[in-house]
Protein backbone atom coordinates (compact mmCIF):
# COMPACT_ATOMS: atom_id res chain seq x y z
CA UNK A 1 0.00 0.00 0.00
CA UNK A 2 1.29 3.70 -0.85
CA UNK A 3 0.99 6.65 1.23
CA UNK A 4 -0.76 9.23 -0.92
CA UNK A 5 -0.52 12.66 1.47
CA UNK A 6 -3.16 15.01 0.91
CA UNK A 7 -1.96 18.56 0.03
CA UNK A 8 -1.99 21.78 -2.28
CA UNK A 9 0.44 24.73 -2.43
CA UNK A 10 -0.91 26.45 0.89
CA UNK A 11 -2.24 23.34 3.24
CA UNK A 12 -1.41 20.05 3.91
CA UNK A 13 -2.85 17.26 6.24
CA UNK A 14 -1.65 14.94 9.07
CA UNK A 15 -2.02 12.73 11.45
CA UNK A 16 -0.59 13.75 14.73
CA UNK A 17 2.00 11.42 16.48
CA UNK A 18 -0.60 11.75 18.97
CA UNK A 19 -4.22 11.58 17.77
CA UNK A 20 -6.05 9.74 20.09
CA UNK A 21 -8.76 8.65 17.87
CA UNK A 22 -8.83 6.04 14.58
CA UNK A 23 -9.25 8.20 11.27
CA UNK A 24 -8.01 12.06 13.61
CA UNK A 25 -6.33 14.57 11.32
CA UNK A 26 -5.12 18.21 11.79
CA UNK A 27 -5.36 20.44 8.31
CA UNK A 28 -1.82 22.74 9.18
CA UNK A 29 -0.56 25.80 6.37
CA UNK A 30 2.46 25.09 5.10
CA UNK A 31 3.53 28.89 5.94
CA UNK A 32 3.00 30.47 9.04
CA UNK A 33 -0.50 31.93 10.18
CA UNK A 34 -2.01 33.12 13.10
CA UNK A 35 -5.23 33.03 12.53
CA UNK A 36 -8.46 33.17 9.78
CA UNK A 37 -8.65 36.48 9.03
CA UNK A 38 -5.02 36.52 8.31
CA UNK A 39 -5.88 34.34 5.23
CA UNK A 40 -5.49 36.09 1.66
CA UNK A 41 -7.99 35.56 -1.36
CA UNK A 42 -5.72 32.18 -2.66
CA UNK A 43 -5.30 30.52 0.94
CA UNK A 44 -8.67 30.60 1.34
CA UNK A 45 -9.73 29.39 -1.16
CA UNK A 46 -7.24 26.65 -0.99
CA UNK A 47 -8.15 26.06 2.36
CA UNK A 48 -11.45 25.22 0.71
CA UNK A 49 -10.13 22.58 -1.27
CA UNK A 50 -8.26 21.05 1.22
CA UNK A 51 -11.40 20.62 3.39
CA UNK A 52 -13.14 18.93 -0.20
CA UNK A 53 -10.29 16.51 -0.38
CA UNK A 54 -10.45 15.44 3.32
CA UNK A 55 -14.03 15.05 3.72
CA UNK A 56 -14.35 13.45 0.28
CA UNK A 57 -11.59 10.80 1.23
CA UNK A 58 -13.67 10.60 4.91
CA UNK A 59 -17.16 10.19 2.63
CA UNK A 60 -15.33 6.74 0.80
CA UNK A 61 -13.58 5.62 4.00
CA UNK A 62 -16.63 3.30 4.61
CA UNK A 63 -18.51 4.44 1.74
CA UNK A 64 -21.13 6.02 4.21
CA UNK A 65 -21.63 9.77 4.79
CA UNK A 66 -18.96 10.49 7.41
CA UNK A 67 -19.79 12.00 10.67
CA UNK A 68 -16.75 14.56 12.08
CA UNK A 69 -16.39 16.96 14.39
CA UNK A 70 -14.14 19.66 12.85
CA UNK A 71 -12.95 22.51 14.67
CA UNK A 72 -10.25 25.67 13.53
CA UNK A 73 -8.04 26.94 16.11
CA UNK A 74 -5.89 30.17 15.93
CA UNK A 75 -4.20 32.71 17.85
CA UNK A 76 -6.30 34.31 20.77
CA UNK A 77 -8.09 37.93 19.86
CA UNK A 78 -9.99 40.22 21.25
CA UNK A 79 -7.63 41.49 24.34
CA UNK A 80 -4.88 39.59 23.81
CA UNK A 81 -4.61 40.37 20.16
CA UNK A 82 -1.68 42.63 20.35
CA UNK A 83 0.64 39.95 22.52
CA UNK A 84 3.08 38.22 21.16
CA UNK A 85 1.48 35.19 20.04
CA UNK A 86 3.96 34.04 17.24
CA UNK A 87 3.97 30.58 18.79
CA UNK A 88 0.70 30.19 17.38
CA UNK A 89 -0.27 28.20 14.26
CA UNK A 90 -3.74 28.42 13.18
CA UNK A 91 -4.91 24.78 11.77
CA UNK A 92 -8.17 22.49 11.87
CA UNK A 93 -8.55 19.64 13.70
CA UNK A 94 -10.82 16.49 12.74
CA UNK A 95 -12.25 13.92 14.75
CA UNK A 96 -14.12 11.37 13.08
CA UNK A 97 -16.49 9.67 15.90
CA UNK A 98 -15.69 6.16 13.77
CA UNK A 99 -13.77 3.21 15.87
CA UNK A 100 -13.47 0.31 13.20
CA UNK A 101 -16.51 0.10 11.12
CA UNK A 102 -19.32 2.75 9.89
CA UNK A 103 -22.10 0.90 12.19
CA UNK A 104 -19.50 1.03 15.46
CA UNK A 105 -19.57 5.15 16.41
CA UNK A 106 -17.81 6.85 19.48
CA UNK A 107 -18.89 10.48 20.49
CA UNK A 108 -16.51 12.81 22.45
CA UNK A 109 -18.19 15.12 24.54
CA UNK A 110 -17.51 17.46 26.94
């Protein structure tokens, strides 16, 4: 079997070393950002694909409609805007609520 990794020129995506669920994935820009708005016209847009490729590959995983939770996460605003937050990397994570089979479903909650 080959690894095929899923990317374009402004995103690619992973698997963590440490996912802690079968299928996670983290959608990371292959330059550094901070956060959404911080996007221009092309990274959005390619951010857009990236998201098509990763749910379409989810979709024929089991060749059901596949259930995620997806969430983006970027450098704080709002007060804390103007801190030096340069360690941040804005990115998405998935986490598909699939253990080994589309009828066997696990929900994080919180």
């Amino acid at each position: 079997m080959t690894y095929r990794e899923t990317r374009n020129p402004d995103w690619v995506v992973v698997v963590p070393f440490w996912a802690e669920w079968p299928f996670e994935t983290m959608i990371l820009p292959r330059t550094h950002v901070l956060r959404f708005t911080d996007l221009d016209d092309q990274q959005r847009n390619n951010l857009a694909d990236i998201i098509k490729k990763i749910t379409t590959k989810y979709d024929n995983l089991f060749k059901v409609s596949f259930p995620y939770s997806m969430g983006f996460h970027g450098a704080p605003t709002g007060s804390k805007v103007h801190q030096n937050n340069s360690h941040w990397v804005f990115h998405a994570s998935y986490l598909p609520p699939l253990l080994r089979s589309a009828t066997v479903k696990k929900f994080m909650v919180g």
